[in-house]
C-alpha atoms as a PDB file:
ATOM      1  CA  UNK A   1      55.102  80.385 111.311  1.00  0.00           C
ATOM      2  CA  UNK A   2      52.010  81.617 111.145  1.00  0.00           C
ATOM      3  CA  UNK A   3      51.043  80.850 114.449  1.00  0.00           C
ATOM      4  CA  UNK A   4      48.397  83.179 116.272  1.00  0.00           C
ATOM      5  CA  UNK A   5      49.233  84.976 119.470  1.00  0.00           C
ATOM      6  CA  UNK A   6      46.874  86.028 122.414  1.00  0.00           C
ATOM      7  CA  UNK A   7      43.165  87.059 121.122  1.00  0.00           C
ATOM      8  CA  UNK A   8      43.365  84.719 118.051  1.00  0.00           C
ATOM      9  CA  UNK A   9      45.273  86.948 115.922  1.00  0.00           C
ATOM     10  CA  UNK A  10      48.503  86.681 113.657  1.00  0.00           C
ATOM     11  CA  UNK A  11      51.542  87.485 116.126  1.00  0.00           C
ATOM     12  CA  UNK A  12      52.873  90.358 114.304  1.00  0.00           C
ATOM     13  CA  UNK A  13      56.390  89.351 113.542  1.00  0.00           C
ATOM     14  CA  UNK A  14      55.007  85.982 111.479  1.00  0.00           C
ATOM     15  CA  UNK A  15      56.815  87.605 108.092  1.00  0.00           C
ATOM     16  CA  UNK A  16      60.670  87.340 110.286  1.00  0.00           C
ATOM     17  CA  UNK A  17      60.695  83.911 109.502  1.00  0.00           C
ATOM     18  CA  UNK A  18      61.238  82.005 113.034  1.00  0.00           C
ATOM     19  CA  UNK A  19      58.491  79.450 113.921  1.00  0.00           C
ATOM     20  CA  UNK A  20      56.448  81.191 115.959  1.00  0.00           C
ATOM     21  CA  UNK A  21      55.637  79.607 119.911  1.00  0.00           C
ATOM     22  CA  UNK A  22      53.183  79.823 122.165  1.00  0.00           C
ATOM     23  CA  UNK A  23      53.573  81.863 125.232  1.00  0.00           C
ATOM     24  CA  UNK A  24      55.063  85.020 126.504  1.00  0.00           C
ATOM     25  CA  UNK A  25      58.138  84.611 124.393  1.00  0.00           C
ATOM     26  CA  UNK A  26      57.021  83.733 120.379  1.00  0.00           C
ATOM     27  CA  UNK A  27      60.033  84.152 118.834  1.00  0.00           C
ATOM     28  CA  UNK A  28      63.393  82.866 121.290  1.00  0.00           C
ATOM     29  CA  UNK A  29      65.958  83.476 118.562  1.00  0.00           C
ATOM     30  CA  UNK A  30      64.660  86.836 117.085  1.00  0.00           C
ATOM     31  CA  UNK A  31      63.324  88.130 120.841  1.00  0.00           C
ATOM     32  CA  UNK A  32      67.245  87.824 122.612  1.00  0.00           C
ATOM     33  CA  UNK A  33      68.935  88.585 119.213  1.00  0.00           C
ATOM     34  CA  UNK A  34      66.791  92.115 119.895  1.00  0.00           C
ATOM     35  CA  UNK A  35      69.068  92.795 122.789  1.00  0.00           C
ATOM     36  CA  UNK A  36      72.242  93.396 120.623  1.00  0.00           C
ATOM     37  CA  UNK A  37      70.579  96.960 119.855  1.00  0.00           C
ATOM     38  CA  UNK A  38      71.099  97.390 123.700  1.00  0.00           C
ATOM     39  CA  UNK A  39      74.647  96.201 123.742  1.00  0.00           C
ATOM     40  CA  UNK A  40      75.212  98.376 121.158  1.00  0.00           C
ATOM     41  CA  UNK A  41      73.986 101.502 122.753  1.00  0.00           C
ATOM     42  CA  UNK A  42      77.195 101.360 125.754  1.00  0.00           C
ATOM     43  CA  UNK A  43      79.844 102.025 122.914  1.00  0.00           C
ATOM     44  CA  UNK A  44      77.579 104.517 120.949  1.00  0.00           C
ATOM     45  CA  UNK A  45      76.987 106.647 124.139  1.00  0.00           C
ATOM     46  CA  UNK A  46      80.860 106.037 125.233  1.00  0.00           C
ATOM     47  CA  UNK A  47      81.787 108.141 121.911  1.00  0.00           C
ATOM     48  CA  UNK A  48      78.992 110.637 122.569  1.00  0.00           C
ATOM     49  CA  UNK A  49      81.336 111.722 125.745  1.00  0.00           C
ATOM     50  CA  UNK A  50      82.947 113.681 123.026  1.00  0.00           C
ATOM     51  CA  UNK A  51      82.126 117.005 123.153  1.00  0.00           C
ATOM     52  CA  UNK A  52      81.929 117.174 119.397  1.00  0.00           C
ATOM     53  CA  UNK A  53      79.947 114.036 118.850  1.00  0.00           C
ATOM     54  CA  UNK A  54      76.901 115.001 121.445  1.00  0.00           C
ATOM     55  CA  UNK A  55      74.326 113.729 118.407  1.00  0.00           C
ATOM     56  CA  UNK A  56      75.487 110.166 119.083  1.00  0.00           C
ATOM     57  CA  UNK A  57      74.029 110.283 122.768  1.00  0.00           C
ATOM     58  CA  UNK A  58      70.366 110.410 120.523  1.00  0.00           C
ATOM     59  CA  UNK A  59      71.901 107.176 118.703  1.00  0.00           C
ATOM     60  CA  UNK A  60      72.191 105.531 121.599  1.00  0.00           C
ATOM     61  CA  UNK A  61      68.917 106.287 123.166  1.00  0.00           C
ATOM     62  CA  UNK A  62      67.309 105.136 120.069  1.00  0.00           C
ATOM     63  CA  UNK A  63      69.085 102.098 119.704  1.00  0.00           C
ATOM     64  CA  UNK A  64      68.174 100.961 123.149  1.00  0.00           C
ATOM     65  CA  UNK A  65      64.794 102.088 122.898  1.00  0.00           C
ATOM     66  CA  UNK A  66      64.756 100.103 119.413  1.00  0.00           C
ATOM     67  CA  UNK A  67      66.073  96.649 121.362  1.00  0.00           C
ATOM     68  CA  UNK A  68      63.521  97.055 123.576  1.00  0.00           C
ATOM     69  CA  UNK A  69      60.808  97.568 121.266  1.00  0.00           C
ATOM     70  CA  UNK A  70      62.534  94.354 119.020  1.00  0.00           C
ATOM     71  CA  UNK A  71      62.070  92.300 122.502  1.00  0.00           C
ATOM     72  CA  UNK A  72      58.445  93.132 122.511  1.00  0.00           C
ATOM     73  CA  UNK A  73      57.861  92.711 119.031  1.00  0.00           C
ATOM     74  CA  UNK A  74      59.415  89.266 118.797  1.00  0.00           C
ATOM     75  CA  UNK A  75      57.944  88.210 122.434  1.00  0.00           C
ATOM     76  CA  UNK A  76      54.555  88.483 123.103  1.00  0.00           C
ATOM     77  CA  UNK A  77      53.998  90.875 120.250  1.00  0.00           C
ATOM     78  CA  UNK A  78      50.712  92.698 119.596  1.00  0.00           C
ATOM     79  CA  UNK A  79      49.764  95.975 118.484  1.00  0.00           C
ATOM     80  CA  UNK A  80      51.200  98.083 121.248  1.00  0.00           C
ATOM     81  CA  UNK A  81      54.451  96.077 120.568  1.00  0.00           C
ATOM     82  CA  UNK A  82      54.728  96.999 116.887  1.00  0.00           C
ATOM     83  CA  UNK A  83      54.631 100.476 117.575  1.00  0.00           C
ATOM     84  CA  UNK A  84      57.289 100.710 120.064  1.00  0.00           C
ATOM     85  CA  UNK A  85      59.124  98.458 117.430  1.00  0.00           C
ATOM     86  CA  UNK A  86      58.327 101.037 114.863  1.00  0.00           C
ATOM     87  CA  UNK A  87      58.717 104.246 116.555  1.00  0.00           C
ATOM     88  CA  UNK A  88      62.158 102.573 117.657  1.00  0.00           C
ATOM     89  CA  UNK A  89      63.520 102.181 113.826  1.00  0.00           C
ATOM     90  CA  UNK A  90      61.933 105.574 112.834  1.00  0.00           C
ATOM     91  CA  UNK A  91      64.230 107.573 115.799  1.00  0.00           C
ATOM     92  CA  UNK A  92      67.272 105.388 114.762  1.00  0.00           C
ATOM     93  CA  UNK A  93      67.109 106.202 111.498  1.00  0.00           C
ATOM     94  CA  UNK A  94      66.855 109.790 111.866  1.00  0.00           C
ATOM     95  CA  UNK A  95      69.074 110.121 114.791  1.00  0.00           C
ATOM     96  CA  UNK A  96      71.526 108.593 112.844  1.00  0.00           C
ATOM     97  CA  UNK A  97      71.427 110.917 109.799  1.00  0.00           C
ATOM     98  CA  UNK A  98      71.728 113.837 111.980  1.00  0.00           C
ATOM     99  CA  UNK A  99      74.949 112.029 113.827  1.00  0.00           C
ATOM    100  CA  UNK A 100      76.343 111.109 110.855  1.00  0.00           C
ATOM    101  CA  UNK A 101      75.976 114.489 108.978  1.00  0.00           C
ATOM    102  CA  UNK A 102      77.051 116.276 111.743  1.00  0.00           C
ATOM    103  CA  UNK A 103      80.412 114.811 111.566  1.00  0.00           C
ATOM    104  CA  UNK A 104      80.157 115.439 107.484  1.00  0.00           C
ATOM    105  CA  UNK A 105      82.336 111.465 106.675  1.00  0.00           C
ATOM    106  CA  UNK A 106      79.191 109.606 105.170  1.00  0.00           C
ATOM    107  CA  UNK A 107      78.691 105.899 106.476  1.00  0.00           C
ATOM    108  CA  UNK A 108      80.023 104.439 103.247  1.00  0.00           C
ATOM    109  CA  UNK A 109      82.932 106.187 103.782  1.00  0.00           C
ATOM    110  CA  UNK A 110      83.369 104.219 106.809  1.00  0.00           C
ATOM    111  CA  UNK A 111      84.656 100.632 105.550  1.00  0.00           C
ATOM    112  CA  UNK A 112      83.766  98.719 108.634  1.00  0.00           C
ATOM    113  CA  UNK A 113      80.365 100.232 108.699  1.00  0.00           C
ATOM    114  CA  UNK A 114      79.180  99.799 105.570  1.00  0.00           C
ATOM    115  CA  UNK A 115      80.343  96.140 105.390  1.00  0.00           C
ATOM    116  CA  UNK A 116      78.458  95.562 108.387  1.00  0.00           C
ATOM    117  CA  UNK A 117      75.339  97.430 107.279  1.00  0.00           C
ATOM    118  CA  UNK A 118      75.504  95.526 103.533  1.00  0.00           C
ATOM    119  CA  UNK A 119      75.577  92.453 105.145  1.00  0.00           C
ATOM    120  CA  UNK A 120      72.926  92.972 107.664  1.00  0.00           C
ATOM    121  CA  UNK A 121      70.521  94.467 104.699  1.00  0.00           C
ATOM    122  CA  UNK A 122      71.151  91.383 102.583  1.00  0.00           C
ATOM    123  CA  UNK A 123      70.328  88.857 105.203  1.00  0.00           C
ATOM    124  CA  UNK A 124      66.871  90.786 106.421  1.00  0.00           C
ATOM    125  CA  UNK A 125      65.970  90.555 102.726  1.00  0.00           C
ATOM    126  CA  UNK A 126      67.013  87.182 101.913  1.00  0.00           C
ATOM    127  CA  UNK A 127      66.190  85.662 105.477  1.00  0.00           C
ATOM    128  CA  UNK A 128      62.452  87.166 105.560  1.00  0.00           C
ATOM    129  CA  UNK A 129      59.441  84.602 105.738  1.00  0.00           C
ATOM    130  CA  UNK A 130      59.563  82.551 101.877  1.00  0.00           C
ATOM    131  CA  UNK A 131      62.948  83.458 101.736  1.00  0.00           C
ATOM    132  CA  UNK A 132      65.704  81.834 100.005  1.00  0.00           C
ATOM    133  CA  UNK A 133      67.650  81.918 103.934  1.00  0.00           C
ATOM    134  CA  UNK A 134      64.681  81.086 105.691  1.00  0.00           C
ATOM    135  CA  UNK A 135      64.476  78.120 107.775  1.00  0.00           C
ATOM    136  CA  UNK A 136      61.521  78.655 110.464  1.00  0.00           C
ATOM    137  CA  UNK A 137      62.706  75.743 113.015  1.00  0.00           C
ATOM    138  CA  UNK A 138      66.293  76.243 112.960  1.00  0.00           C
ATOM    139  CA  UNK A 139      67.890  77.307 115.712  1.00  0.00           C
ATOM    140  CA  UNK A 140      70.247  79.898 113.905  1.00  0.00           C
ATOM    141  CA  UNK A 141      67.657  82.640 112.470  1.00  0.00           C
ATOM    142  CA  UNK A 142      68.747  84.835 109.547  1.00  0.00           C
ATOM    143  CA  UNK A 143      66.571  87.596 111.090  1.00  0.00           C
ATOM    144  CA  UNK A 144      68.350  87.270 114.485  1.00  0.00           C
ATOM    145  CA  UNK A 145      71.942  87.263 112.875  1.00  0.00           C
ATOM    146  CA  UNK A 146      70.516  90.552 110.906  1.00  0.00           C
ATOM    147  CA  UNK A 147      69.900  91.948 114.649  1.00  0.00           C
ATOM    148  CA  UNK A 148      73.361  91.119 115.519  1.00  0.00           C
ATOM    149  CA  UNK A 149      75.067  92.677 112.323  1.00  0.00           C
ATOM    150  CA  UNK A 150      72.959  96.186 112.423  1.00  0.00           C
ATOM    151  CA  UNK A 151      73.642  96.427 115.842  1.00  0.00           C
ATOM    152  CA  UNK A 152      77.428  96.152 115.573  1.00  0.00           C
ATOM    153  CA  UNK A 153      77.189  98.604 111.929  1.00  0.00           C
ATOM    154  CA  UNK A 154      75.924 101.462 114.687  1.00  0.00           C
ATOM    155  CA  UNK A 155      78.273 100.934 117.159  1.00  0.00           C
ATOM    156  CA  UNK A 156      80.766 100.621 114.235  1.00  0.00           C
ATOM    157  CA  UNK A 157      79.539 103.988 112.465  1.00  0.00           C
ATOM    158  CA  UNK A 158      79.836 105.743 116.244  1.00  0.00           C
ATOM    159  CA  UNK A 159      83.423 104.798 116.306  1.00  0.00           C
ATOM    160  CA  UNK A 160      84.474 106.144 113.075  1.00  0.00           C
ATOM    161  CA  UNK A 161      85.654 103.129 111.379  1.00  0.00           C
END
């Protein structure tokens, strides 16, 4: 896991769990998985169309720019990679609050949502490097499924269920 990426130096997604390879791609599993935040972004901007609902177009945006910046972190990584990672989850995060308080129903008000968002919290936690979920050669990563399950919880919390 700890493997070291280009330059001698930790790849900087080591602590997601998945085995990290050599080459342009150092995480397979987590790298695609990243790519659900893309997906996700069609339905999020489809409900932005809404007159009304114009802060979910910022959503969408940031999730896509978050997928990408998951792709580079869990590829080739680096320190220009964890930025765009980071700046990624910093505009999602507050371009969600401001979509979801604009429409005043709170996210654990929305059933599907916050299922979707427990679940995906739970397995980042328990699925992280030393956890109790993590198994760095499998082919099924707890991190990537966590991709998967926060990407559907925004496209869920832009449909209003």
């Amino acid at each position: 896991m700890r493997a070291r990426a280009t330059g001698g130096v930790p790849h900087v997604a080591a602590s997601d769990c998945e085995r990290i390879h050599p080459g342009l791609i150092g995480q397979p599993a987590n790298t695609i998985s990243s790519l659900a935040f893309v997906a996700a972004a069609v339905p999020i901007a489809q409900a932005a169309r809404n007159p009304n609902r114009r802060a979910w177009l910022a959503v969408a945006a940031a999730a896509a720019l978050e997928g990408l910046g998951s792709v580079a972190y869990h590829g080739p990584g680096g320190r220009q990679a964890k930025r765009l990672h980071d700046v990624g989850i910093v505009a999602l995060v507050g371009s969600m609050a401001v979509a979801v308080a604009s429409e005043g129903t709170p996210v654990h008000r929305r059933p599907r949502t916050a299922k979707l968002a427990t679940a995906a919290v739970a397995l980042h936690a328990l699925s992280r490097t030393g956890g109790p979920l993590c198994s760095c050669r499998s082919p099924v990563q707890g991190h990537a499924l966590f991709h998967v399950l926060a990407a559907a919880a925004l496209a869920a919390a832009a449909q209003r269920r």
